[in-house]
N, C-alpha and C. Protein backbone atom coordinates (compact mmCIF):
# COMPACT_ATOMS: atom_id res chain seq x y z
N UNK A 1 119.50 118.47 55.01
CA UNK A 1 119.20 117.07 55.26
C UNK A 1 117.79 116.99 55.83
N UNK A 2 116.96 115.83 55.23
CA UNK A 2 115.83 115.84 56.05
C UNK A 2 115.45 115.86 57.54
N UNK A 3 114.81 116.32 58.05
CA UNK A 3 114.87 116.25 59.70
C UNK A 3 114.81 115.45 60.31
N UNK A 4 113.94 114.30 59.91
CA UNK A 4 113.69 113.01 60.04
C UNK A 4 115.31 111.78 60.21
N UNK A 5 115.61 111.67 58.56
CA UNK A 5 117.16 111.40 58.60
C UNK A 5 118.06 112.01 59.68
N UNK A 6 118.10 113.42 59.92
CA UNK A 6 119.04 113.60 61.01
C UNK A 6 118.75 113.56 61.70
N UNK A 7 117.90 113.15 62.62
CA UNK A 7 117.54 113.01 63.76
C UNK A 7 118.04 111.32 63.85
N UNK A 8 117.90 110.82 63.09
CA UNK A 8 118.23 109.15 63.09
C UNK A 8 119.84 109.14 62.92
N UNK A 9 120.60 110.33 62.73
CA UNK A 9 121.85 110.55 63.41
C UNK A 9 122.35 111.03 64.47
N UNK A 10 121.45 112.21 64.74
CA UNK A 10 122.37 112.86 66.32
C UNK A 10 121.47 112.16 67.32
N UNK A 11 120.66 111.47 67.16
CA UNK A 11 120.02 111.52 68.53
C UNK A 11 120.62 109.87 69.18
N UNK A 12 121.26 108.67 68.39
CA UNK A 12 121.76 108.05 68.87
C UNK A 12 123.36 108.82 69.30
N UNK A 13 123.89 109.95 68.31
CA UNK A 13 125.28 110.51 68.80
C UNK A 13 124.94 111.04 70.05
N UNK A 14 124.14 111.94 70.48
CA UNK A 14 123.84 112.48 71.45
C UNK A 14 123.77 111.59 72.84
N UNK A 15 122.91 110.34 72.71
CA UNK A 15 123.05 109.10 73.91
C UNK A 15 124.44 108.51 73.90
N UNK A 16 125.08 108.35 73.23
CA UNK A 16 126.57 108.10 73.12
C UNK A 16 127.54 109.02 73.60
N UNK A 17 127.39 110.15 73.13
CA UNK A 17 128.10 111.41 73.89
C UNK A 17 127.96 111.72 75.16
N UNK A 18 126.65 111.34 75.91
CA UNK A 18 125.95 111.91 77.34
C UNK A 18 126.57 110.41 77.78
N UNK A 19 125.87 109.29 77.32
CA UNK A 19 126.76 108.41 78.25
C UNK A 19 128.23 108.04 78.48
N UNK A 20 129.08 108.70 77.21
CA UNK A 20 130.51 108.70 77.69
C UNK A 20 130.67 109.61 78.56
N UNK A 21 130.10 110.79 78.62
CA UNK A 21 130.20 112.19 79.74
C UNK A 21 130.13 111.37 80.87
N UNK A 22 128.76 110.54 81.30
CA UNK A 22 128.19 110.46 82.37
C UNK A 22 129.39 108.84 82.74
N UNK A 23 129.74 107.88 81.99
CA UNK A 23 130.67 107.24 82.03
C UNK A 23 132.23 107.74 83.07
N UNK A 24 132.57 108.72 82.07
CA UNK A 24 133.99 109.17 82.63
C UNK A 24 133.84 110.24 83.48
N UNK A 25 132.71 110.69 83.82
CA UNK A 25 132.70 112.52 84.92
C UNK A 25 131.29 111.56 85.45
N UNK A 26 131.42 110.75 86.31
CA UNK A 26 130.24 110.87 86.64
C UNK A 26 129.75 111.50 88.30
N UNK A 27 130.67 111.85 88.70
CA UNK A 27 130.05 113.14 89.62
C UNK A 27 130.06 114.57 89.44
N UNK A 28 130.71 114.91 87.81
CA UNK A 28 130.90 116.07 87.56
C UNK A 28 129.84 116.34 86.21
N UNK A 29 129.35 115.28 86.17
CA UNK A 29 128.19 114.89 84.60
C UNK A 29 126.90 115.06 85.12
N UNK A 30 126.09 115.66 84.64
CA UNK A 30 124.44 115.14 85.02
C UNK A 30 123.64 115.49 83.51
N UNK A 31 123.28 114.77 82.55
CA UNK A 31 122.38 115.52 81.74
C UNK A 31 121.40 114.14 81.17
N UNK A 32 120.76 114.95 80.07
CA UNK A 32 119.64 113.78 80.06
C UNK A 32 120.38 112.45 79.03
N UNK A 33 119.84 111.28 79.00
CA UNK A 33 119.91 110.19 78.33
C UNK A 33 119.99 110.36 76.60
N UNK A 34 118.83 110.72 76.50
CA UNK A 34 118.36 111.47 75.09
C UNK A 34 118.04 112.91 74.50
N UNK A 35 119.27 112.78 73.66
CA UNK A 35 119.28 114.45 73.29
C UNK A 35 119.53 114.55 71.91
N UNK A 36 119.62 115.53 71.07
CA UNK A 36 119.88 115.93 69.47
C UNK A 36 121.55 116.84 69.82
N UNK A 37 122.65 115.79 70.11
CA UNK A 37 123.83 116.18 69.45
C UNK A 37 124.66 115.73 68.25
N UNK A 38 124.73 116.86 67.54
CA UNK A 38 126.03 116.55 66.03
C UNK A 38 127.00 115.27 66.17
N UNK A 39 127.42 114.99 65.71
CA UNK A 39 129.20 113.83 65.67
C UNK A 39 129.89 115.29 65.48
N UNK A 40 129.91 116.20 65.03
CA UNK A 40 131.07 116.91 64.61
C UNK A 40 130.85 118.25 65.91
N UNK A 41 130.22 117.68 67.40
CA UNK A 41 130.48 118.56 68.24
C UNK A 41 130.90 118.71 69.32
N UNK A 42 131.30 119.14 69.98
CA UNK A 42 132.05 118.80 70.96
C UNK A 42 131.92 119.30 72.35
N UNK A 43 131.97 118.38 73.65
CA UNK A 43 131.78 118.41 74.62
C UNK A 43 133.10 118.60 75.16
N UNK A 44 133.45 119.67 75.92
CA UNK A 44 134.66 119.13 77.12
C UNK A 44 134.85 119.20 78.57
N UNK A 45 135.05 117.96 79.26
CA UNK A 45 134.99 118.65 80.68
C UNK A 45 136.33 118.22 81.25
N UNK A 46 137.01 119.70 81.94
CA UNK A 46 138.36 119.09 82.16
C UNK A 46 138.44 119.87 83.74
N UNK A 47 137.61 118.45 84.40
CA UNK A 47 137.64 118.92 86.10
C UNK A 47 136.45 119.95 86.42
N UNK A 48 135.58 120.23 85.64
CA UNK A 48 134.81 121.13 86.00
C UNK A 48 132.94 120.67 86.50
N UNK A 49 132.14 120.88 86.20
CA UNK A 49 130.49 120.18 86.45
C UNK A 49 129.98 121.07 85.44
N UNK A 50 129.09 119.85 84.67
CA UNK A 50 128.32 120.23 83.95
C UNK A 50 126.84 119.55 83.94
N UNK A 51 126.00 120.29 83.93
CA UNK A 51 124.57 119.97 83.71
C UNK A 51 123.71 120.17 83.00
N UNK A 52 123.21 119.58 82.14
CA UNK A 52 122.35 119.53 80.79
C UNK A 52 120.99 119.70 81.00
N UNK A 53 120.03 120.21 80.73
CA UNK A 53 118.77 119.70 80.72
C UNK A 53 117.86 119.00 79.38
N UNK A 54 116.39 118.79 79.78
CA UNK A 54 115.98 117.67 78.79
C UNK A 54 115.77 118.62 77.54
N UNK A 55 115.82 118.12 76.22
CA UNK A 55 115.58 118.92 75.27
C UNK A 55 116.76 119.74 75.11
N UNK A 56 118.05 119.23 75.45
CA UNK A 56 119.13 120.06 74.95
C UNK A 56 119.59 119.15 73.45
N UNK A 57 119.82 120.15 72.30
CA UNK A 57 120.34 120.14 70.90
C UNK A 57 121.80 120.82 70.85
N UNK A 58 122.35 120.62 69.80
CA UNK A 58 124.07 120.65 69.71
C UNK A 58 124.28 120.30 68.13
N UNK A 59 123.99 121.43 67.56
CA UNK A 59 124.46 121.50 66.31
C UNK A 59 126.16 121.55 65.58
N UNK A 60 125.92 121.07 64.35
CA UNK A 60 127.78 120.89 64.05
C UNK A 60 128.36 121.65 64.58
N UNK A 61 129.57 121.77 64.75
CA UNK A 61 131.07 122.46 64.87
C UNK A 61 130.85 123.42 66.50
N UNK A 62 129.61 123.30 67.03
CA UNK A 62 129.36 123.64 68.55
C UNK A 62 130.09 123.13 69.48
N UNK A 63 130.76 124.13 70.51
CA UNK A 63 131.93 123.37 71.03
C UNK A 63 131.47 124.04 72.90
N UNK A 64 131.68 122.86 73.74
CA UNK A 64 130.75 123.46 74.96
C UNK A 64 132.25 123.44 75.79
N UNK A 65 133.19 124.13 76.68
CA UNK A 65 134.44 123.40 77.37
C UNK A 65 133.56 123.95 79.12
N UNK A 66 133.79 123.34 79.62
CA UNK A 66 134.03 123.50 80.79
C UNK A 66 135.23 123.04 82.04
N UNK A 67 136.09 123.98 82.37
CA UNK A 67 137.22 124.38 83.02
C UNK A 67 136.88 123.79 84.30
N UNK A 68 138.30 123.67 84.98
CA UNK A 68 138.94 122.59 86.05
C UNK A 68 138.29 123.83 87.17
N UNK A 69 137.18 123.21 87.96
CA UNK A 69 136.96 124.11 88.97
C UNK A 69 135.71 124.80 88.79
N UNK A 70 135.39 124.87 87.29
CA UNK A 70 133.67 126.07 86.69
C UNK A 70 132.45 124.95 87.03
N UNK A 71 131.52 125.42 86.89
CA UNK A 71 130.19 125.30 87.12
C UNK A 71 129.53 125.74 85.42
N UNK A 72 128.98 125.14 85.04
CA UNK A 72 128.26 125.09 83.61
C UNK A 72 126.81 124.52 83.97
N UNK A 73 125.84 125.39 83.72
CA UNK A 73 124.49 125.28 84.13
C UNK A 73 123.33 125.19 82.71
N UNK A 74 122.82 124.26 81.89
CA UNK A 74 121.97 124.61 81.27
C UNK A 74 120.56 123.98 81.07
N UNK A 75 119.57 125.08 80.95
CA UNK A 75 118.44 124.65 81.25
C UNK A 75 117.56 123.73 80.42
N UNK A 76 116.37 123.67 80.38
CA UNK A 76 115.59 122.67 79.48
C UNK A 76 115.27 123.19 78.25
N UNK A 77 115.56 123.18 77.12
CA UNK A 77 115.56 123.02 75.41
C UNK A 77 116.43 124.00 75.32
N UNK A 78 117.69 123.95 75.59
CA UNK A 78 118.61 124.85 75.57
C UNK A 78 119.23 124.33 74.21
N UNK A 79 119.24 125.08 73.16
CA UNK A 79 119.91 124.63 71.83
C UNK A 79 121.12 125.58 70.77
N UNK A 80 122.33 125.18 70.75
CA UNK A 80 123.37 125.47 70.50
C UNK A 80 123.64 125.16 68.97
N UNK A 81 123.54 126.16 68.35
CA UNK A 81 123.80 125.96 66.86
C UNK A 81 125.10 125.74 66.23
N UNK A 82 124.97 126.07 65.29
CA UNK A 82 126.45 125.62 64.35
C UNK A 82 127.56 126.41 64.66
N UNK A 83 128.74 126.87 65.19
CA UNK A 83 129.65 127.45 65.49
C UNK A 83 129.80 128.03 66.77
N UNK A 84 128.73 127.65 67.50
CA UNK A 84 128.88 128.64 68.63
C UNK A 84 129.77 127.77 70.01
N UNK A 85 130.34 128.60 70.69
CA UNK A 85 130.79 128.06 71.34
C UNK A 85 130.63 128.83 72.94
N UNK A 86 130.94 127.59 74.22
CA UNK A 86 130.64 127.91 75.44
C UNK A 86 131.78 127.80 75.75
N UNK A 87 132.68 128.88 76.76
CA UNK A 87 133.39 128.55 77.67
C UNK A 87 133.74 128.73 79.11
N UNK A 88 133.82 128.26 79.78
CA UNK A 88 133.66 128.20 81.28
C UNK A 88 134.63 128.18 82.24
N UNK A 89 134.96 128.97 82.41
CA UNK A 89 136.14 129.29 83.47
C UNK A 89 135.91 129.52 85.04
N UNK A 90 134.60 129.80 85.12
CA UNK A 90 134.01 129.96 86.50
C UNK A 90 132.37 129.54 87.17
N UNK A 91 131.43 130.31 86.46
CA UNK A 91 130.22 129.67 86.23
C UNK A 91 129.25 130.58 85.03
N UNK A 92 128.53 129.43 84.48
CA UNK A 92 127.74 130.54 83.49
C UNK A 92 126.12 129.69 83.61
N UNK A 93 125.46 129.99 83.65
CA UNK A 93 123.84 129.49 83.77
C UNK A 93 123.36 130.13 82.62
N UNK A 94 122.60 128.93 81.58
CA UNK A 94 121.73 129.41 81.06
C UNK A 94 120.46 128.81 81.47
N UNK A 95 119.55 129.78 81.04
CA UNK A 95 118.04 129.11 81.52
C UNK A 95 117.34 128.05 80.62
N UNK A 96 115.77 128.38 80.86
CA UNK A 96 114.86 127.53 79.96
C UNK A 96 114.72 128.18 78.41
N UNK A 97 114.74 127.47 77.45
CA UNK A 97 114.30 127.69 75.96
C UNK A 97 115.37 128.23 75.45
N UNK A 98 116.43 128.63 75.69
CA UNK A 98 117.63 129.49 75.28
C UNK A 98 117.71 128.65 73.87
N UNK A 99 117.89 130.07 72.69
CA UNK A 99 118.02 129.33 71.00
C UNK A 99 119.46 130.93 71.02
N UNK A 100 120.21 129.74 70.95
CA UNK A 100 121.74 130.48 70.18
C UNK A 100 121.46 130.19 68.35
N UNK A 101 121.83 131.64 68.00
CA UNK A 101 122.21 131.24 66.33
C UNK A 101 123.31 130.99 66.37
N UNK A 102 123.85 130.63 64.58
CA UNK A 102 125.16 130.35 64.39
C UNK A 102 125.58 131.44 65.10
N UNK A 103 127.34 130.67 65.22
CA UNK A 103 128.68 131.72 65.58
C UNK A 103 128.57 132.80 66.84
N UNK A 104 127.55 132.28 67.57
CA UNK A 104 127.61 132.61 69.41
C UNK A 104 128.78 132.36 70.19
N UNK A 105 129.27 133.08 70.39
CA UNK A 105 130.46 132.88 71.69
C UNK A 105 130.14 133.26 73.06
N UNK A 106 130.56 132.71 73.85
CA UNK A 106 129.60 133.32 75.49
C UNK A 106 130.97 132.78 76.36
N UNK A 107 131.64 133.52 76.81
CA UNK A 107 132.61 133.27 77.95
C UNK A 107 132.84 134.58 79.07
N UNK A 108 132.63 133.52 80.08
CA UNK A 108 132.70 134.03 81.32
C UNK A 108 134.19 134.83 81.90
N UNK A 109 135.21 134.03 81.12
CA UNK A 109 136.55 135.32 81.81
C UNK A 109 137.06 136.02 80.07
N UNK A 110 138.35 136.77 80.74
CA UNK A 110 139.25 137.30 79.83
C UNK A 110 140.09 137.13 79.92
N UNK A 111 141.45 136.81 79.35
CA UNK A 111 142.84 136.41 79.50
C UNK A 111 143.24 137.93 80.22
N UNK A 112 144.20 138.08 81.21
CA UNK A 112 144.46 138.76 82.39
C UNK A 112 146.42 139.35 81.75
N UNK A 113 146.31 139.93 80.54
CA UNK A 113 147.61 140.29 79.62
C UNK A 113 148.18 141.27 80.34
N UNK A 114 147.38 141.60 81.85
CA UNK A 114 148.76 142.46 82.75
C UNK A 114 149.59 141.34 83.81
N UNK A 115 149.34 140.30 83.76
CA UNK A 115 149.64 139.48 84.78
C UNK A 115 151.22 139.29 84.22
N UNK A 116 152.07 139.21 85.48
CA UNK A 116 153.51 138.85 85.00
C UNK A 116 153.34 137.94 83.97
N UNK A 117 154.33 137.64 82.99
CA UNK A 117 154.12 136.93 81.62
C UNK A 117 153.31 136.94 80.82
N UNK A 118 152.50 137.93 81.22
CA UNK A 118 151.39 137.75 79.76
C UNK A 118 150.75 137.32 79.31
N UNK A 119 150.16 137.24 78.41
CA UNK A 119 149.18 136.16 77.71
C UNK A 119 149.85 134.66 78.14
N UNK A 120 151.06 134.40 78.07
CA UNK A 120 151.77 133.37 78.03
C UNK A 120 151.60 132.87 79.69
N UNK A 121 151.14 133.34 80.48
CA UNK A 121 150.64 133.47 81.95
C UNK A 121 149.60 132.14 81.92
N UNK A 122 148.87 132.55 81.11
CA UNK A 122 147.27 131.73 81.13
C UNK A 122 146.68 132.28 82.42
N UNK A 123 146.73 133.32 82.78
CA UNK A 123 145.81 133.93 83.68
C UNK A 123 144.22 134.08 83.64
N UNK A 124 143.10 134.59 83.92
CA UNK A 124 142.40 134.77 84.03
C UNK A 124 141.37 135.42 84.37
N UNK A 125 140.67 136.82 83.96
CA UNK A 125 139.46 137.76 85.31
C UNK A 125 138.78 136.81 84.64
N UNK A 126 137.38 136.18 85.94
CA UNK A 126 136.62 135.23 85.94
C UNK A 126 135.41 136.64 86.61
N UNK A 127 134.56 136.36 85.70
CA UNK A 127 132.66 136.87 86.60
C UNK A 127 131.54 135.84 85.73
N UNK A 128 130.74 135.80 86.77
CA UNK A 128 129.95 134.44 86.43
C UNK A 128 128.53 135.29 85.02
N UNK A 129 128.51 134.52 84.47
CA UNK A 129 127.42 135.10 83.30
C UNK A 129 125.97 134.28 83.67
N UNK A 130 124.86 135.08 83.31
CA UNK A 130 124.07 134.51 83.89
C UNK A 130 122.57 134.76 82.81
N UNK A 131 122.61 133.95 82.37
CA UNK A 131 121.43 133.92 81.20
C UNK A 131 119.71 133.90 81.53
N UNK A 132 118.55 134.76 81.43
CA UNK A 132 117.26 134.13 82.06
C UNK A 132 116.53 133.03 81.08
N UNK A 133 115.24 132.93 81.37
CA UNK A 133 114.33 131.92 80.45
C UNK A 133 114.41 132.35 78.99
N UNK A 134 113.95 131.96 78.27
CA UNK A 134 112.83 132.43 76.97
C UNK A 134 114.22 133.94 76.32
N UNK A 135 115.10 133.29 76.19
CA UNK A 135 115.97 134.35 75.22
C UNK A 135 116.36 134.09 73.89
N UNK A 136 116.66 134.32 73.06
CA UNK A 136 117.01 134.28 71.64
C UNK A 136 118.55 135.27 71.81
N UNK A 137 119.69 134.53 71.10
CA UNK A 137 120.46 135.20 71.04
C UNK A 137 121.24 135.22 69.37
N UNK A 138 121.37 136.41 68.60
CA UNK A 138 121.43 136.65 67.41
C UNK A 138 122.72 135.92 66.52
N UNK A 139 122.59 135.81 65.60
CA UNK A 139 124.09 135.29 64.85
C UNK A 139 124.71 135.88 65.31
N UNK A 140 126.57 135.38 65.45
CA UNK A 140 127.68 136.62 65.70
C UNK A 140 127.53 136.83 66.59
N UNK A 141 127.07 136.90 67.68
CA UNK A 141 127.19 137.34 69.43
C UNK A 141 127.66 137.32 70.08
N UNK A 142 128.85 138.00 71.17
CA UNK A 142 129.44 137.62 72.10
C UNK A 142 129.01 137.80 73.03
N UNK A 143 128.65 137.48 74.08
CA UNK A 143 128.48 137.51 75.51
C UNK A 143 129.71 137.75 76.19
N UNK A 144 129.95 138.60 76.92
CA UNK A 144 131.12 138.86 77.85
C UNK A 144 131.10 138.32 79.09
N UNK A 145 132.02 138.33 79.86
CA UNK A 145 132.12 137.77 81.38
C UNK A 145 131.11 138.91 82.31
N UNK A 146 130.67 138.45 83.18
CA UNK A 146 129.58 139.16 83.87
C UNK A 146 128.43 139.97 83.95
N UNK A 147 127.86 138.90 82.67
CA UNK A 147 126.52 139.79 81.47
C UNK A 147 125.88 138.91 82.29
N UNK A 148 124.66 139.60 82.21
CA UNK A 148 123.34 139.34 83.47
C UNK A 148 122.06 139.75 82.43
N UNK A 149 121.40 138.64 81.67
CA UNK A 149 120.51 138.86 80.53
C UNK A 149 119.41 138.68 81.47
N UNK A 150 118.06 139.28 81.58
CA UNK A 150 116.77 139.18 82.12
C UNK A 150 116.33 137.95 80.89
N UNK A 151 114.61 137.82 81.92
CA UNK A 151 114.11 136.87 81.28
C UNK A 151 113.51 137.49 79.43
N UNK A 152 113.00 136.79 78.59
CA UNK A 152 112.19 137.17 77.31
C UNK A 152 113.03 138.09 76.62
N UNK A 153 114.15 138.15 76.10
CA UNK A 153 115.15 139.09 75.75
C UNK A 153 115.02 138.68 74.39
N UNK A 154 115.93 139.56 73.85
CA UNK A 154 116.35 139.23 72.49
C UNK A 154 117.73 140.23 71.76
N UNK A 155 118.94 139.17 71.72
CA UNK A 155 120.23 139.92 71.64
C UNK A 155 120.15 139.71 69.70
N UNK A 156 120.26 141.11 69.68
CA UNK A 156 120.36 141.05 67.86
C UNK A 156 121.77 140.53 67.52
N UNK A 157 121.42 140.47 66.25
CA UNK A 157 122.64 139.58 66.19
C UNK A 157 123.69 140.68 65.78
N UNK A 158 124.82 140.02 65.78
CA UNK A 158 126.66 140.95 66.06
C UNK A 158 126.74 141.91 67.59
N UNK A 159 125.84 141.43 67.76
CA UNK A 159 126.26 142.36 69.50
C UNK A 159 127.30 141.93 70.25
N UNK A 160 128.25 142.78 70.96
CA UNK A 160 129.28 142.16 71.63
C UNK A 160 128.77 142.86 72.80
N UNK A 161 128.53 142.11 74.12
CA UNK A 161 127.60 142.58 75.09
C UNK A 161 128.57 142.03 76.46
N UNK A 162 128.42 143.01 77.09
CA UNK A 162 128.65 143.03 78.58
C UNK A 162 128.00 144.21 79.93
N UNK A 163 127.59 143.46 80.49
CA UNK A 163 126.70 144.42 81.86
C UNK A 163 125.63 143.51 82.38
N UNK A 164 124.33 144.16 82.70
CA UNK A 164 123.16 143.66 83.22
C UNK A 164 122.01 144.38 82.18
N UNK A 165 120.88 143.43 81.90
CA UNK A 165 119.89 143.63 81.03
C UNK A 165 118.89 143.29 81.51
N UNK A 166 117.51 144.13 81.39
CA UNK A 166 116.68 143.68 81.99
C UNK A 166 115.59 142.89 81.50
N UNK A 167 114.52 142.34 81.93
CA UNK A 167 113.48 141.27 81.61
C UNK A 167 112.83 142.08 80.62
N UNK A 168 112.70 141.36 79.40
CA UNK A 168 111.89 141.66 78.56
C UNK A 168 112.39 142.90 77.70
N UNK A 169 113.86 143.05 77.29
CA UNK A 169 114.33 143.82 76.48
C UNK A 169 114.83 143.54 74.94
N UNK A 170 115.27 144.15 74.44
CA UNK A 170 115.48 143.85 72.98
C UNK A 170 117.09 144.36 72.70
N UNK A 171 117.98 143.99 73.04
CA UNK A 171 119.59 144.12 73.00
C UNK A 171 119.93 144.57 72.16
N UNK A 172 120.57 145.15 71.17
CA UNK A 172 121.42 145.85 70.07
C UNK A 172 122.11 146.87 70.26
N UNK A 173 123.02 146.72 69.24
CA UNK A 173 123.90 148.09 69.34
C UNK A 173 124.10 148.90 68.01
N UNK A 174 123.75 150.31 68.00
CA UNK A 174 123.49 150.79 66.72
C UNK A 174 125.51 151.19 66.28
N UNK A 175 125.16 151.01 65.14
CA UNK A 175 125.93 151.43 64.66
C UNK A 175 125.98 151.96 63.17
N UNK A 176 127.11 153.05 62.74
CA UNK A 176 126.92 154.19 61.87
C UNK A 176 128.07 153.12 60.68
N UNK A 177 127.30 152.89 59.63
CA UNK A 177 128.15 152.57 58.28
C UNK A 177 128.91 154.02 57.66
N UNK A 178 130.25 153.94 57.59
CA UNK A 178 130.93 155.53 56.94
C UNK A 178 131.43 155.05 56.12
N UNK A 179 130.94 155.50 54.73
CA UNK A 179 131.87 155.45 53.26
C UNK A 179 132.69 156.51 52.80
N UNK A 180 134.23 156.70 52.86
CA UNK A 180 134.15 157.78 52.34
C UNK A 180 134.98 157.24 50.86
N UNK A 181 135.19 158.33 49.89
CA UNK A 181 135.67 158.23 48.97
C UNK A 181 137.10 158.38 48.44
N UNK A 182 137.45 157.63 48.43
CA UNK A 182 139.09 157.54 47.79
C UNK A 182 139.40 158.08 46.51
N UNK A 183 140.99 158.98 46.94
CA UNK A 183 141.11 159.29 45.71
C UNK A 183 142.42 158.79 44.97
N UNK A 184 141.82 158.16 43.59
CA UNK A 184 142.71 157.28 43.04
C UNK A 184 144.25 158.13 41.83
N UNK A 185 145.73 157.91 42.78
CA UNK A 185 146.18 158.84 41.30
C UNK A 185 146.69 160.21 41.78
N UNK A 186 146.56 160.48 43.09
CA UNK A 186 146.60 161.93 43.63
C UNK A 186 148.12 161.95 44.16
């Protein structure tokens, strides 16, 4: 779609979306007036605070939740592409310029499947994730609970990442393609 044309769609969805946020959460809402969000994306806040900064984008099928009790922090031109999704169970900060590709996932806990009952528990381990300035994060990415990205990074894409990283690194994880050959008839 032309850029022009869509912009003459999300950016009135986007003032519509921030002012129903800021409407119904408004001590748990803070973000800007005018922003570039999809119709087909989705915001949720159920009891939790969320904060937007200016120059935040929200591409289709992007889904942001923030949990009864979390802290959701994001900085100025923070932009969320097509599939990716945020979830917030405790606190997660991202910084300035942050560009998610498609199909980013970034959550702060893990379902807790030793807890009496199980998955069926809805338990939780919660560690806060903590994103710096100026990062790029690759198609396919997961971010794990208590990943600590430095500033100027760059997470290649399909990384499933958890730990601490430092300023100005280049993230990936190698991995070995094995073909072997089947035998057909034996």
């Amino acid at each position: 779609m032309n850029r022009y044309l869509r912009a003459l769609v999300v950016v009135p969805t986007g003032a519509l979306k921030m002012g129903f946020a800021k409407l119904f959460h408004p001590k748990s809402f803070h973000g800007p007036a005018l922003c570039m969000v999809s119709p087909h994306s989705e915001i949720t806040l159920n009891g939790g605070k969320l904060t937007i900064g200016s120059g935040f984008k929200m591409r289709d099928g992007a889904k942001l939740r923030v949990r009864k009790g979390a802290e959701c922090v994001l900085g100025k031109n923070v932009s969320l592409n097509s599939n990716d999704m945020i979830v917030c169970h405790e606190k997660i900060i991202l910084g300035d310029n942050i560009q998610l590709s498609p199909n980013v996932q970034i959550y702060d806990h893990d379902h807790d499947y030793r807890a009496e009952g199980g998955l069926a528990a809805m338990k939780f381990k919660t560690a806060p994730v903590e994103i710096g300035n100026n990062v790029w994060i690759g198609a396919n990415c997961v971010i794990l609970r208590g990943t600590k990205i430095g500033d100027n990074c760059v997470v290649a894409a399909g990384s499933v990442i958890k730990g601490e990283f430092p300023t100005n690194t280049l993230i990936y994880q190698k991995r070995d393609t094995e073909v072997k050959t089947r035998e057909v008839g034996v």
